[in-house]
PDB file of N, CA and C in Angstrom:
ATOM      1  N   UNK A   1      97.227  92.822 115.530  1.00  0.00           N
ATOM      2  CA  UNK A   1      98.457  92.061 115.435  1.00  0.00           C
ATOM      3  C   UNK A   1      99.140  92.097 116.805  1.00  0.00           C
ATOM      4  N   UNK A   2      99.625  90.682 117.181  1.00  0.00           N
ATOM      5  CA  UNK A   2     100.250  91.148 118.334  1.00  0.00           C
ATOM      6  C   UNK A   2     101.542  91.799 118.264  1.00  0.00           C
ATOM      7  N   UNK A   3     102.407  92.176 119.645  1.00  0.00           N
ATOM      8  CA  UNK A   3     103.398  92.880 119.490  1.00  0.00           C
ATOM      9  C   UNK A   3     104.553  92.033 119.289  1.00  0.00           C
ATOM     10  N   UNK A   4     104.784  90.553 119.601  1.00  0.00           N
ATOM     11  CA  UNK A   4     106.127  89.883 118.730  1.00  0.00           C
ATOM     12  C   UNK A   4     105.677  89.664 117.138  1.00  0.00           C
ATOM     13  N   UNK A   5     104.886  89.539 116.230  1.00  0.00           N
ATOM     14  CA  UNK A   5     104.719  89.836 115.154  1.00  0.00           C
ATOM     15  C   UNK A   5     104.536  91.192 114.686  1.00  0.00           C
ATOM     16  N   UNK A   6     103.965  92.008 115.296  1.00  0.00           N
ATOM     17  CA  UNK A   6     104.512  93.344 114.563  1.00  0.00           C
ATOM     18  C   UNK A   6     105.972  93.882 114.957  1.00  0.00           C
ATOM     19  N   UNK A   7     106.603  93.360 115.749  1.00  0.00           N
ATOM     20  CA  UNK A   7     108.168  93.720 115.772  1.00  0.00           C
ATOM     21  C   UNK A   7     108.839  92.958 115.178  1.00  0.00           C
ATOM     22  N   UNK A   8     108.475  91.288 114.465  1.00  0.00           N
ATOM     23  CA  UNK A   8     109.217  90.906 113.356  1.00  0.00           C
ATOM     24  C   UNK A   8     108.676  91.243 111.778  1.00  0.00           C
ATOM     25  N   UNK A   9     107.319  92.160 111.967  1.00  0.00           N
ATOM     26  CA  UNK A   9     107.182  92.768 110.437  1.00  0.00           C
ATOM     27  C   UNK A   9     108.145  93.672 110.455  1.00  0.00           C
ATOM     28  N   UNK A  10     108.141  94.843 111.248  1.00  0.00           N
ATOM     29  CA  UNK A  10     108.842  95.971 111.789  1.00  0.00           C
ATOM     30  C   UNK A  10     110.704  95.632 111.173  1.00  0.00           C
ATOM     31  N   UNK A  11     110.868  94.894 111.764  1.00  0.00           N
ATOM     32  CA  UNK A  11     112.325  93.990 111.866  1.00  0.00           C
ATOM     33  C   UNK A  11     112.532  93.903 109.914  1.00  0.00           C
ATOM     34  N   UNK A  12     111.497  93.389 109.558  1.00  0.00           N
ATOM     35  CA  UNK A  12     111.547  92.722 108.658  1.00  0.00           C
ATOM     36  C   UNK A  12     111.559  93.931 107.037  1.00  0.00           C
ATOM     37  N   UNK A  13     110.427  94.898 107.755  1.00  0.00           N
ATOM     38  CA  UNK A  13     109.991  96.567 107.028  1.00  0.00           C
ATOM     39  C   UNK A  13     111.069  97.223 106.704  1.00  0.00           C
ATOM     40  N   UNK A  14     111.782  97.284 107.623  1.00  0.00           N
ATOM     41  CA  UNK A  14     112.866  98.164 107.574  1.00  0.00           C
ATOM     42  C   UNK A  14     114.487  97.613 107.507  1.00  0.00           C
ATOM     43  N   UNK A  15     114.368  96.493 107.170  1.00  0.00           N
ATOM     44  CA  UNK A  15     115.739  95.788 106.924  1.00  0.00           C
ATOM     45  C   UNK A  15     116.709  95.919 108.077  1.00  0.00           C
ATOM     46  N   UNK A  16     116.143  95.689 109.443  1.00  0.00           N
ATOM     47  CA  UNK A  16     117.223  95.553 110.666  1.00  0.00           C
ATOM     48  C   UNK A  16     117.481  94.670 111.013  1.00  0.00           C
ATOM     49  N   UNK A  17     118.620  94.239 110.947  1.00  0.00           N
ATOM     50  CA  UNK A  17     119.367  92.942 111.560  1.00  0.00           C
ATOM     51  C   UNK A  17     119.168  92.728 113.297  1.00  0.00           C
ATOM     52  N   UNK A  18     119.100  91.429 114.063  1.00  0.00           N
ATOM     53  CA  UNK A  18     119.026  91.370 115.004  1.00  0.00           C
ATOM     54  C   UNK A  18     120.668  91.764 115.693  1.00  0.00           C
ATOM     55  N   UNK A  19     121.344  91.803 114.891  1.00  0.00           N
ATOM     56  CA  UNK A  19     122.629  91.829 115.458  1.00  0.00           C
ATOM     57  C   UNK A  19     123.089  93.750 115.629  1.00  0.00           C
ATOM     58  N   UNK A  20     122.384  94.691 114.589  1.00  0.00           N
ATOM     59  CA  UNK A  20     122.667  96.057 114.698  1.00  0.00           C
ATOM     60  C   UNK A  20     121.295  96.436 115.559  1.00  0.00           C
ATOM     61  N   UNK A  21     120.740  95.662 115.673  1.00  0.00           N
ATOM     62  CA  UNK A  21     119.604  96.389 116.800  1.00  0.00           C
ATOM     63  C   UNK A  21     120.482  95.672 118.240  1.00  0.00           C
ATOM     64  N   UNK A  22     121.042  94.821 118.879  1.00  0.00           N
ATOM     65  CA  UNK A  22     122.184  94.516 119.283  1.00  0.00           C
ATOM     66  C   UNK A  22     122.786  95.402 120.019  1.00  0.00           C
ATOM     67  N   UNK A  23     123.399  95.968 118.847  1.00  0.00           N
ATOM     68  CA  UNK A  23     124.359  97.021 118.990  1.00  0.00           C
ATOM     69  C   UNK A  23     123.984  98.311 119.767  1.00  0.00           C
ATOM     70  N   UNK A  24     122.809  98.659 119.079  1.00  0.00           N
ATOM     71  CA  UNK A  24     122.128  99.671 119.698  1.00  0.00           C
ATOM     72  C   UNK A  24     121.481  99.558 121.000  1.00  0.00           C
ATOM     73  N   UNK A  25     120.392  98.490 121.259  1.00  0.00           N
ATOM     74  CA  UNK A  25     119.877  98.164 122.331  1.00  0.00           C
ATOM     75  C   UNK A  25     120.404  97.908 123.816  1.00  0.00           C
ATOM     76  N   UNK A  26     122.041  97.188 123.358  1.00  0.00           N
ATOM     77  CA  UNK A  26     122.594  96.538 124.590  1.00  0.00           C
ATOM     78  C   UNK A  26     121.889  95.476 124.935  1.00  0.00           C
ATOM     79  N   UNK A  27     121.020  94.746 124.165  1.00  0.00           N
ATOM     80  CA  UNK A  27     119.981  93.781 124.533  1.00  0.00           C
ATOM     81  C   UNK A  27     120.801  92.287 123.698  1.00  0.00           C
ATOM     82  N   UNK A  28     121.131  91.542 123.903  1.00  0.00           N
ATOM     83  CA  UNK A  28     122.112  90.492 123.817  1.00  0.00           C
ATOM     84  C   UNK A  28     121.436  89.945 121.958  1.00  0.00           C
ATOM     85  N   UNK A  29     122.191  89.687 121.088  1.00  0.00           N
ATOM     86  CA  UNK A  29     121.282  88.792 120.061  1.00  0.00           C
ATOM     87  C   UNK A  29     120.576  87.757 120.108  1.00  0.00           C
ATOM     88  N   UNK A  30     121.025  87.059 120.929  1.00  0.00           N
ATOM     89  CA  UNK A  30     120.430  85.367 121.115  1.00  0.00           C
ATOM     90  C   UNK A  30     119.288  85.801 122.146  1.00  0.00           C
ATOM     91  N   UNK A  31     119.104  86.933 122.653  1.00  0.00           N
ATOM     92  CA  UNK A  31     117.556  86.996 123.458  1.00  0.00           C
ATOM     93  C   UNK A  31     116.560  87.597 122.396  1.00  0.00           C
ATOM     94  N   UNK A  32     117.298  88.493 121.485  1.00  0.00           N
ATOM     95  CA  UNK A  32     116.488  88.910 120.184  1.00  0.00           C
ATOM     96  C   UNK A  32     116.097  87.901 119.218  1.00  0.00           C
ATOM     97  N   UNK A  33     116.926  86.844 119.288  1.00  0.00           N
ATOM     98  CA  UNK A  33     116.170  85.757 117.925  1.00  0.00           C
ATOM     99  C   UNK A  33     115.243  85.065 119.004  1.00  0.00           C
ATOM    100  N   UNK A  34     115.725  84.659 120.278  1.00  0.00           N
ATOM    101  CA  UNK A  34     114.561  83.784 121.032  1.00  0.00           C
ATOM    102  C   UNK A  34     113.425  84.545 120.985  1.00  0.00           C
ATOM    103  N   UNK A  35     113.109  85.340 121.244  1.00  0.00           N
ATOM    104  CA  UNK A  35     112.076  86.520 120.774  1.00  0.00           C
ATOM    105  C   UNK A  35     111.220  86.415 119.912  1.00  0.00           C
ATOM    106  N   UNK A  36     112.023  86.390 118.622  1.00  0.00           N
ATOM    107  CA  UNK A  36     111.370  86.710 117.395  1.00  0.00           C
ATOM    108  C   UNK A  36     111.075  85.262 117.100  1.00  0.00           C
ATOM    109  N   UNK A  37     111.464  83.994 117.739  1.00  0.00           N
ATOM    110  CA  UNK A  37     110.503  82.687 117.407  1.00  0.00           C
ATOM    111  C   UNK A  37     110.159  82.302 118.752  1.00  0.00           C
ATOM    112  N   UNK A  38     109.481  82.834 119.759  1.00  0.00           N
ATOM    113  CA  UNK A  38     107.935  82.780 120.660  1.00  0.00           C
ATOM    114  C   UNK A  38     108.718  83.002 121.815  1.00  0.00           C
ATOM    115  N   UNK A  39     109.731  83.019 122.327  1.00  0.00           N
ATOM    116  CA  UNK A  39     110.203  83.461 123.859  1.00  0.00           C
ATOM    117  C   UNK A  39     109.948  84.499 124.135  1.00  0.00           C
ATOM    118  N   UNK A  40     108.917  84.712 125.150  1.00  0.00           N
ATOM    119  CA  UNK A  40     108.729  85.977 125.795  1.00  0.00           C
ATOM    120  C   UNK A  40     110.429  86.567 126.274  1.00  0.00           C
ATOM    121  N   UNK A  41     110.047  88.468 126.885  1.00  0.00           N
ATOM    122  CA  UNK A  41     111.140  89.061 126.751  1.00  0.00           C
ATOM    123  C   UNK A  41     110.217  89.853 128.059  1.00  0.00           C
ATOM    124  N   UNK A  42     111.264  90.137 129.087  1.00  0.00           N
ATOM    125  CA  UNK A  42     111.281  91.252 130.364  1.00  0.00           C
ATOM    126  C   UNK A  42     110.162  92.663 129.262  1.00  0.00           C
ATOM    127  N   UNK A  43     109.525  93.253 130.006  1.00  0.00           N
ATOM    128  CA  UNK A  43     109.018  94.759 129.648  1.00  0.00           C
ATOM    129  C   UNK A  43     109.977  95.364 129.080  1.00  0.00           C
ATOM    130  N   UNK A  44     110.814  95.342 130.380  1.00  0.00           N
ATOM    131  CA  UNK A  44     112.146  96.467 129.975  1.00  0.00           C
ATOM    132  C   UNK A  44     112.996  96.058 129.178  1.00  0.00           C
ATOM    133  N   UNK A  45     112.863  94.646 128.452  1.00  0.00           N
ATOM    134  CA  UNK A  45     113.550  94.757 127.343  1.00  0.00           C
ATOM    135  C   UNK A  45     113.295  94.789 126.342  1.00  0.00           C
ATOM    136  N   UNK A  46     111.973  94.781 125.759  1.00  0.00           N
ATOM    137  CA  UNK A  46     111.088  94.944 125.408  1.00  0.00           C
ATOM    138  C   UNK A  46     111.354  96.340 124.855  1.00  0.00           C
ATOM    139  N   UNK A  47     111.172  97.023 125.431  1.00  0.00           N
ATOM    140  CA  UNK A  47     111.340  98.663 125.646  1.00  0.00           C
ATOM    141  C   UNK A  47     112.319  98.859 125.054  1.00  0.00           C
ATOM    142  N   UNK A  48     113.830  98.230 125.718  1.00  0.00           N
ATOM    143  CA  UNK A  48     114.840  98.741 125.191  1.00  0.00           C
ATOM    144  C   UNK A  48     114.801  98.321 123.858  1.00  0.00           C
ATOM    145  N   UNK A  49     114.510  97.632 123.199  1.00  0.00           N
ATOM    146  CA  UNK A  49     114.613  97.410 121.725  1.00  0.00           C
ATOM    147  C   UNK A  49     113.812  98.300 120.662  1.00  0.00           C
ATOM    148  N   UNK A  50     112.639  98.564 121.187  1.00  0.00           N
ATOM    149  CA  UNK A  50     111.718  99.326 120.896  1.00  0.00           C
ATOM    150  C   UNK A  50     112.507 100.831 120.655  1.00  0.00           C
ATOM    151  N   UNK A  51     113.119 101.083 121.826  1.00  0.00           N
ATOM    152  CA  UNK A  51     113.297 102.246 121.785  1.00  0.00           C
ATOM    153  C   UNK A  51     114.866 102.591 121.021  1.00  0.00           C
ATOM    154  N   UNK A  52     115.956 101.327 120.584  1.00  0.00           N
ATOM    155  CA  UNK A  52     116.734 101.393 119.924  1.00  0.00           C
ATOM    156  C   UNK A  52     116.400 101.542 118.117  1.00  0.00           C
ATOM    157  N   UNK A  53     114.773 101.086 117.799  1.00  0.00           N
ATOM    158  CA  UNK A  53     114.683 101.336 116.036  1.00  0.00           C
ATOM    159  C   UNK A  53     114.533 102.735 115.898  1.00  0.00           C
ATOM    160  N   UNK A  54     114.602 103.108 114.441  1.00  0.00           N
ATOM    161  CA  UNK A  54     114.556 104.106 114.131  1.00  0.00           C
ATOM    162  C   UNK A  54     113.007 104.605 114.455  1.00  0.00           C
ATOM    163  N   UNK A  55     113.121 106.309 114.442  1.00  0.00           N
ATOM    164  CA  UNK A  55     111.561 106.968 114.511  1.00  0.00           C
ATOM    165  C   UNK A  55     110.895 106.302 113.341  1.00  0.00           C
ATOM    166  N   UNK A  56     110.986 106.087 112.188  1.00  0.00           N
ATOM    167  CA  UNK A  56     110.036 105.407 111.272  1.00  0.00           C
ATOM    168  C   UNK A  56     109.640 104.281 111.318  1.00  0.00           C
ATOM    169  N   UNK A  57     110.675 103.198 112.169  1.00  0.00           N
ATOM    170  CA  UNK A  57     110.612 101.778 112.331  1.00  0.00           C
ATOM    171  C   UNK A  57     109.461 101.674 113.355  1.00  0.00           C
ATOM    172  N   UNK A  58     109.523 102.427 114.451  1.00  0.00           N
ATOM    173  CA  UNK A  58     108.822 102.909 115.813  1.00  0.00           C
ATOM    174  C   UNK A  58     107.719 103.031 115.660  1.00  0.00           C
ATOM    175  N   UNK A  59     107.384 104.392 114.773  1.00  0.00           N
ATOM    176  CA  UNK A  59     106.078 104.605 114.435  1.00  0.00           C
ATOM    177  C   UNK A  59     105.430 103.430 113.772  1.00  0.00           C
ATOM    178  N   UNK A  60     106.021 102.970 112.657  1.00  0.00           N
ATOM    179  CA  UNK A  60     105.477 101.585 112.030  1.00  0.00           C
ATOM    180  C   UNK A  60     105.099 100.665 112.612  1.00  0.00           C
ATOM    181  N   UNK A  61     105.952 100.048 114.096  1.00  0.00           N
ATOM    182  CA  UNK A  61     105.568  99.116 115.036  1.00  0.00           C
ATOM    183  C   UNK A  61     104.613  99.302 116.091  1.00  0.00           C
ATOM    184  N   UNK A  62     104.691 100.878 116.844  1.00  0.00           N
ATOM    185  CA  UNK A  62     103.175 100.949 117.012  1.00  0.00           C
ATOM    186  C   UNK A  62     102.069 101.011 116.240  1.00  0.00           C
ATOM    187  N   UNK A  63     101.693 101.146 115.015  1.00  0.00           N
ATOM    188  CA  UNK A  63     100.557 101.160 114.379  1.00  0.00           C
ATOM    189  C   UNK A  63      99.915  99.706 113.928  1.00  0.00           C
ATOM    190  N   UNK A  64     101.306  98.829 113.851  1.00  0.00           N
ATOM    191  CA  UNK A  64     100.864  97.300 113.537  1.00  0.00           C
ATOM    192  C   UNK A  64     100.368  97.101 114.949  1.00  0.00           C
ATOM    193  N   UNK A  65     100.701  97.377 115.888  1.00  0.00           N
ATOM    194  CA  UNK A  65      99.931  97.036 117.216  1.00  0.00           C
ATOM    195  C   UNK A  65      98.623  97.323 117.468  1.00  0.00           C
ATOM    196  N   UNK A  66      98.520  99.008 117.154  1.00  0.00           N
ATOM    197  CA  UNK A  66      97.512  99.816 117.316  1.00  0.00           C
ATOM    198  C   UNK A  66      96.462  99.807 116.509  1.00  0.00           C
ATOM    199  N   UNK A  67      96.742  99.253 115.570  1.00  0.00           N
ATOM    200  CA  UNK A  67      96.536  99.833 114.097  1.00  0.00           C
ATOM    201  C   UNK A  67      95.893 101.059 113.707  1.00  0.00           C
ATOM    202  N   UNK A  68      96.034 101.550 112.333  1.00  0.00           N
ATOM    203  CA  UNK A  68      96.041 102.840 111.751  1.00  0.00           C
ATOM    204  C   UNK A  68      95.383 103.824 112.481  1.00  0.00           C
ATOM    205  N   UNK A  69      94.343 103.205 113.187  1.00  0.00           N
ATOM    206  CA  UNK A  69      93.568 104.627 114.195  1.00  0.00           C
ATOM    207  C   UNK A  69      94.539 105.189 114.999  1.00  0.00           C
ATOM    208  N   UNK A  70      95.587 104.254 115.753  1.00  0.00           N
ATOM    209  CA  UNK A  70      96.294 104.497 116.500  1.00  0.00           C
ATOM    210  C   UNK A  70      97.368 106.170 116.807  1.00  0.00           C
ATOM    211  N   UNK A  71      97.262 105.963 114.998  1.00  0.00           N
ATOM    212  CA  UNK A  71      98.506 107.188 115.019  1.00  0.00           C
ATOM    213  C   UNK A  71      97.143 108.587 114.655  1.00  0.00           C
ATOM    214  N   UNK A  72      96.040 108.459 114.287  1.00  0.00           N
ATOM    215  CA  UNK A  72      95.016 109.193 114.300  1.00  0.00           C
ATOM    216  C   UNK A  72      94.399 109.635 115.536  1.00  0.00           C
ATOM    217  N   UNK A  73      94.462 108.827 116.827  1.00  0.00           N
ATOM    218  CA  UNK A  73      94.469 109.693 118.158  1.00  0.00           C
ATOM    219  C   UNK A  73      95.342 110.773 119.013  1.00  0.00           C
ATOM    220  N   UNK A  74      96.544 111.506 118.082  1.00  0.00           N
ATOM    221  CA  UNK A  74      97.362 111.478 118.570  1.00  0.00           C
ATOM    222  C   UNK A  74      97.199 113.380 118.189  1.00  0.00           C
ATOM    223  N   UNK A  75      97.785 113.725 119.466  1.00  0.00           N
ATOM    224  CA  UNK A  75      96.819 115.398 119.452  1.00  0.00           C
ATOM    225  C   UNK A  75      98.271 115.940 119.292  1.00  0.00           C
ATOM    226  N   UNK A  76      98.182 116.653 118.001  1.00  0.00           N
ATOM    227  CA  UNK A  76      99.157 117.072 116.944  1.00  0.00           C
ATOM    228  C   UNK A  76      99.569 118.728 117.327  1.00  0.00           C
ATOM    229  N   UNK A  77      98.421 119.344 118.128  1.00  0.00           N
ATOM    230  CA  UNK A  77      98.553 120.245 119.076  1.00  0.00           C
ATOM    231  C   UNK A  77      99.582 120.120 120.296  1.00  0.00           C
ATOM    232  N   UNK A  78      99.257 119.127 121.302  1.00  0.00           N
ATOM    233  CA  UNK A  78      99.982 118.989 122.252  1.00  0.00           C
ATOM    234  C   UNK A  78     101.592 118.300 121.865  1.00  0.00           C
ATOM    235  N   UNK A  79     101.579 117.548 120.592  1.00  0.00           N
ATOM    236  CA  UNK A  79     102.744 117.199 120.328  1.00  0.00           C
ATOM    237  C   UNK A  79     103.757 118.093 119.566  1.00  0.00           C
ATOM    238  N   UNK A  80     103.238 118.941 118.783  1.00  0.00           N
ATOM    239  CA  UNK A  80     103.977 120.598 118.530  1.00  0.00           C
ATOM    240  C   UNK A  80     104.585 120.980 119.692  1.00  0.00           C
ATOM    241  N   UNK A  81     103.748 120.892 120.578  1.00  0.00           N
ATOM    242  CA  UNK A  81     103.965 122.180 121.769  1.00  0.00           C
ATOM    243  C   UNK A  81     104.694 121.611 122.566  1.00  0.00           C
ATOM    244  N   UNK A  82     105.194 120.003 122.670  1.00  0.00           N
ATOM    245  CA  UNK A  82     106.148 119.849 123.517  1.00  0.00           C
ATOM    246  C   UNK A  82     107.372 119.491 122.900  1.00  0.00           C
ATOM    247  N   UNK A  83     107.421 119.939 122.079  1.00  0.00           N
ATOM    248  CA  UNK A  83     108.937 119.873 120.958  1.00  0.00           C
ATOM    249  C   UNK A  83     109.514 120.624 121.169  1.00  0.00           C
ATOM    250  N   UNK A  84     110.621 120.627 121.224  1.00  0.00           N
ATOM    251  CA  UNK A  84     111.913 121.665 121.473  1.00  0.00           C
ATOM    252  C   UNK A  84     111.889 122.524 120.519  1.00  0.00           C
ATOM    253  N   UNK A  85     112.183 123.438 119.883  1.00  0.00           N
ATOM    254  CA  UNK A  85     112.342 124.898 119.159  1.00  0.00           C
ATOM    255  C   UNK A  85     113.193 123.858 117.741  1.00  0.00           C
ATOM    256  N   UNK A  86     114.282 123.451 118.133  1.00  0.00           N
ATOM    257  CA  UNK A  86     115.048 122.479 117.084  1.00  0.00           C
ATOM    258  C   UNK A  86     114.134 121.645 116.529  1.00  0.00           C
ATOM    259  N   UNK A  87     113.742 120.944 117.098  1.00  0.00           N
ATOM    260  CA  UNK A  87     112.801 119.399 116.484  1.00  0.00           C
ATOM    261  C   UNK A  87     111.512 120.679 115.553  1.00  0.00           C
ATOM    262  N   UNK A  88     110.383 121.835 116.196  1.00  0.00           N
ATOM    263  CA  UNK A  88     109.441 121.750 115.273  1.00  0.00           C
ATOM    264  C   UNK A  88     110.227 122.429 114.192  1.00  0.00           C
ATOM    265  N   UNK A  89     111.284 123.447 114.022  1.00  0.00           N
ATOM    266  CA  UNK A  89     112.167 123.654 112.872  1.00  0.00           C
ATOM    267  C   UNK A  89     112.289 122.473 111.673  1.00  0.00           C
ATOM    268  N   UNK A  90     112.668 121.026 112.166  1.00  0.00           N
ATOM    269  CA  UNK A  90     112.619 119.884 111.546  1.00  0.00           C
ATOM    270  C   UNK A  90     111.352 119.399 111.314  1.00  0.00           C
ATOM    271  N   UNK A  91     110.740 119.773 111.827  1.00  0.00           N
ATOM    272  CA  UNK A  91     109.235 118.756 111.437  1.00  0.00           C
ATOM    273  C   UNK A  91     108.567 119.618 110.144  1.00  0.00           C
ATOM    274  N   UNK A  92     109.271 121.526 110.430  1.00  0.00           N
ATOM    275  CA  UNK A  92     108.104 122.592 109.416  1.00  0.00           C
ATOM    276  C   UNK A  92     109.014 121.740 108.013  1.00  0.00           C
ATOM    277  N   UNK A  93     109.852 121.933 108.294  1.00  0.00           N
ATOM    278  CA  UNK A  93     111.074 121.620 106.909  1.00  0.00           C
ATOM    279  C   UNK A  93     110.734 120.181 105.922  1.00  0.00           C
ATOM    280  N   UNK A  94     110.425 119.315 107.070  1.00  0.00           N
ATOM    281  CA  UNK A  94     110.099 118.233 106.724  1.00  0.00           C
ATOM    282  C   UNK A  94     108.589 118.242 105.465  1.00  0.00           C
ATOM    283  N   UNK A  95     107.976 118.929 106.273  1.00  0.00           N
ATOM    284  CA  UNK A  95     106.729 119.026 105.557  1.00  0.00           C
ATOM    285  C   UNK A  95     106.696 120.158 104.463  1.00  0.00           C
ATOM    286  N   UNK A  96     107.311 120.918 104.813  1.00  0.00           N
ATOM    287  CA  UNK A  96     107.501 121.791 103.425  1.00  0.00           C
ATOM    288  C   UNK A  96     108.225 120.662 101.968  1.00  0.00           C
ATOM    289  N   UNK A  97     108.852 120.275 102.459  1.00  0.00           N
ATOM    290  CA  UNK A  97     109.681 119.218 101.403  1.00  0.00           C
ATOM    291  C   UNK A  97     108.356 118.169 100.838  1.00  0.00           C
ATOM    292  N   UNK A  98     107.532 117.836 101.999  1.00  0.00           N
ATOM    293  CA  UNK A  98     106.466 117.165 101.269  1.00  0.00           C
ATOM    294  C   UNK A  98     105.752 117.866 100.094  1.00  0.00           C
ATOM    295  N   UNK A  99     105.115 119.031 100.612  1.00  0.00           N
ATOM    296  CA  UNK A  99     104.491 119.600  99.692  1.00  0.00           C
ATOM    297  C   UNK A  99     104.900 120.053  98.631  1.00  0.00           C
ATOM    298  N   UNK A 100     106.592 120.167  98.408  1.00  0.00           N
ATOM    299  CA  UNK A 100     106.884 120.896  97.202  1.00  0.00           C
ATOM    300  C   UNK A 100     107.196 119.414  96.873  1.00  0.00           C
ATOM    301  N   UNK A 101     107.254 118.267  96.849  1.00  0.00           N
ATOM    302  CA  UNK A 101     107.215 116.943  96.673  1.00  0.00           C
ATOM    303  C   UNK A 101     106.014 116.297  95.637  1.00  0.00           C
ATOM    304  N   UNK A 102     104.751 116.756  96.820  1.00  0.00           N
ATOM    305  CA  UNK A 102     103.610 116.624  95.916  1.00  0.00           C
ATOM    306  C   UNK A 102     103.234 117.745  94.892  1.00  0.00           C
ATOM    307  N   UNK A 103     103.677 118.588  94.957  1.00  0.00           N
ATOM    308  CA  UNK A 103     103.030 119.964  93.883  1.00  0.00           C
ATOM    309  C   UNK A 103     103.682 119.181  92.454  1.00  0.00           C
ATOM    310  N   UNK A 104     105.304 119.147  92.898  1.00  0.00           N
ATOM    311  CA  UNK A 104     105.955 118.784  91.892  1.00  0.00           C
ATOM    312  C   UNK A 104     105.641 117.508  90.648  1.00  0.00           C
ATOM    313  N   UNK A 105     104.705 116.356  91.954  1.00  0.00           N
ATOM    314  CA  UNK A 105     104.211 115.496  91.331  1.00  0.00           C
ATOM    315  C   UNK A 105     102.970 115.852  90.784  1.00  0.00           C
ATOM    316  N   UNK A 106     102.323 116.341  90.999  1.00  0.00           N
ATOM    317  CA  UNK A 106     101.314 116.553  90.830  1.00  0.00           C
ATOM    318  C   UNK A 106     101.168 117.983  88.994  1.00  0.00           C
ATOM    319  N   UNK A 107     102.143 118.357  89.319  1.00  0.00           N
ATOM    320  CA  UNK A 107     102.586 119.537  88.502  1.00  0.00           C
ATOM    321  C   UNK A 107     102.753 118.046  86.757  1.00  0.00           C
ATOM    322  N   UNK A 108     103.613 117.585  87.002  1.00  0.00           N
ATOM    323  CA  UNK A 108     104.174 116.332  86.095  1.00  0.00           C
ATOM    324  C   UNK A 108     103.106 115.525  85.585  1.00  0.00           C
ATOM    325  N   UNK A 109     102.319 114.847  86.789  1.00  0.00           N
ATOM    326  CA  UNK A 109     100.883 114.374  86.184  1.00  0.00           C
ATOM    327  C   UNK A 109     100.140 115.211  85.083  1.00  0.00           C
ATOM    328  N   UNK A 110      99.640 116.431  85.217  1.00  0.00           N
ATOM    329  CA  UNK A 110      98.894 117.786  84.712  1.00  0.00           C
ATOM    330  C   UNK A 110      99.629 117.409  83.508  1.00  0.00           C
ATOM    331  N   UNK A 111     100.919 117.688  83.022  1.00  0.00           N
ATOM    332  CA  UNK A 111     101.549 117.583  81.883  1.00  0.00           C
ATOM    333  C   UNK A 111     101.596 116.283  80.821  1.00  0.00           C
ATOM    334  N   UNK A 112     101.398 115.223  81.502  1.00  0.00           N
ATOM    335  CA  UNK A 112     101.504 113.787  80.654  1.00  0.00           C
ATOM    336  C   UNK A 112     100.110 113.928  79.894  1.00  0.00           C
ATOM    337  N   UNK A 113      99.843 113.745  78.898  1.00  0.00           N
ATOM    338  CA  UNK A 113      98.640 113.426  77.918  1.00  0.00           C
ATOM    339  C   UNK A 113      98.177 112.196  78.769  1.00  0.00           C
ATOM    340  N   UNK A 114      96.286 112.276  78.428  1.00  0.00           N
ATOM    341  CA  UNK A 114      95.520 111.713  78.644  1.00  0.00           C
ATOM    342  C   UNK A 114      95.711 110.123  77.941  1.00  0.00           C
ATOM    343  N   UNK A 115      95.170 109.127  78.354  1.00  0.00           N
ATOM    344  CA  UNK A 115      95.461 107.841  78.019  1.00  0.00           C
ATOM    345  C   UNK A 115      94.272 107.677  76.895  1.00  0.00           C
ATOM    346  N   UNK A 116      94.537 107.210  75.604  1.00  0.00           N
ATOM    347  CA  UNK A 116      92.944 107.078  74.619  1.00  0.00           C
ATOM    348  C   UNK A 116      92.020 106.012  75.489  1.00  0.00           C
TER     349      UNK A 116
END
């Protein structure tokens, strides 16, 4: 996918207005809609918009680029290790919440009777 269609799935994924990405970016609206119907955009602004969505919006828009292998090259070692003490605190937490997430689901499934 190219990258002005995966930044209007992206746009579109996560319910962001061109006008609060705007806000955030400092990147004008009327260069964001020319954009999103075929006007090319500077790198760097490009960037700046990119770098105004959220981490989930982000990750989502590189992978429509990349696709799914994309986020599978990504050395989970070296990216621990350059996290601040705060951020991997948030990332263990994060994932602990997954797993007691899935146990829980998974716990609930075990309990529902079998379908005849």
């Amino acid at each position: 996918m190219d990258y002005r269609e995966a930044f209007n799935q992206t746009l579109e994924k996560f319910n962001i207005s061109a006008r609060s990405l705007a806000l955030k970016s400092g990147v004008q609206e009327r260069q964001i809609s020319h954009f999103r119907k075929g006007k090319d955009l500077m790198a760097e602004t490009l960037f700046a918009l990119v770098t105004a969505l959220p981490s989930e919006a982000k990750i989502y828009y590189f992978s429509c680029i990349g696709g799914e292998s994309a986020l599978e090259t990504i050395d989970l070692r070296l990216l621990v290790k350059s996290m601040p003490i705060a951020r991997k605190y948030e990332v263990l937490s994060l994932i602990a919440a997954s797993l007691m997430e899935s146990r829980e689901n998974t716990d609930k499934s075990e309990l529902m009777p079998a379908a005849s």
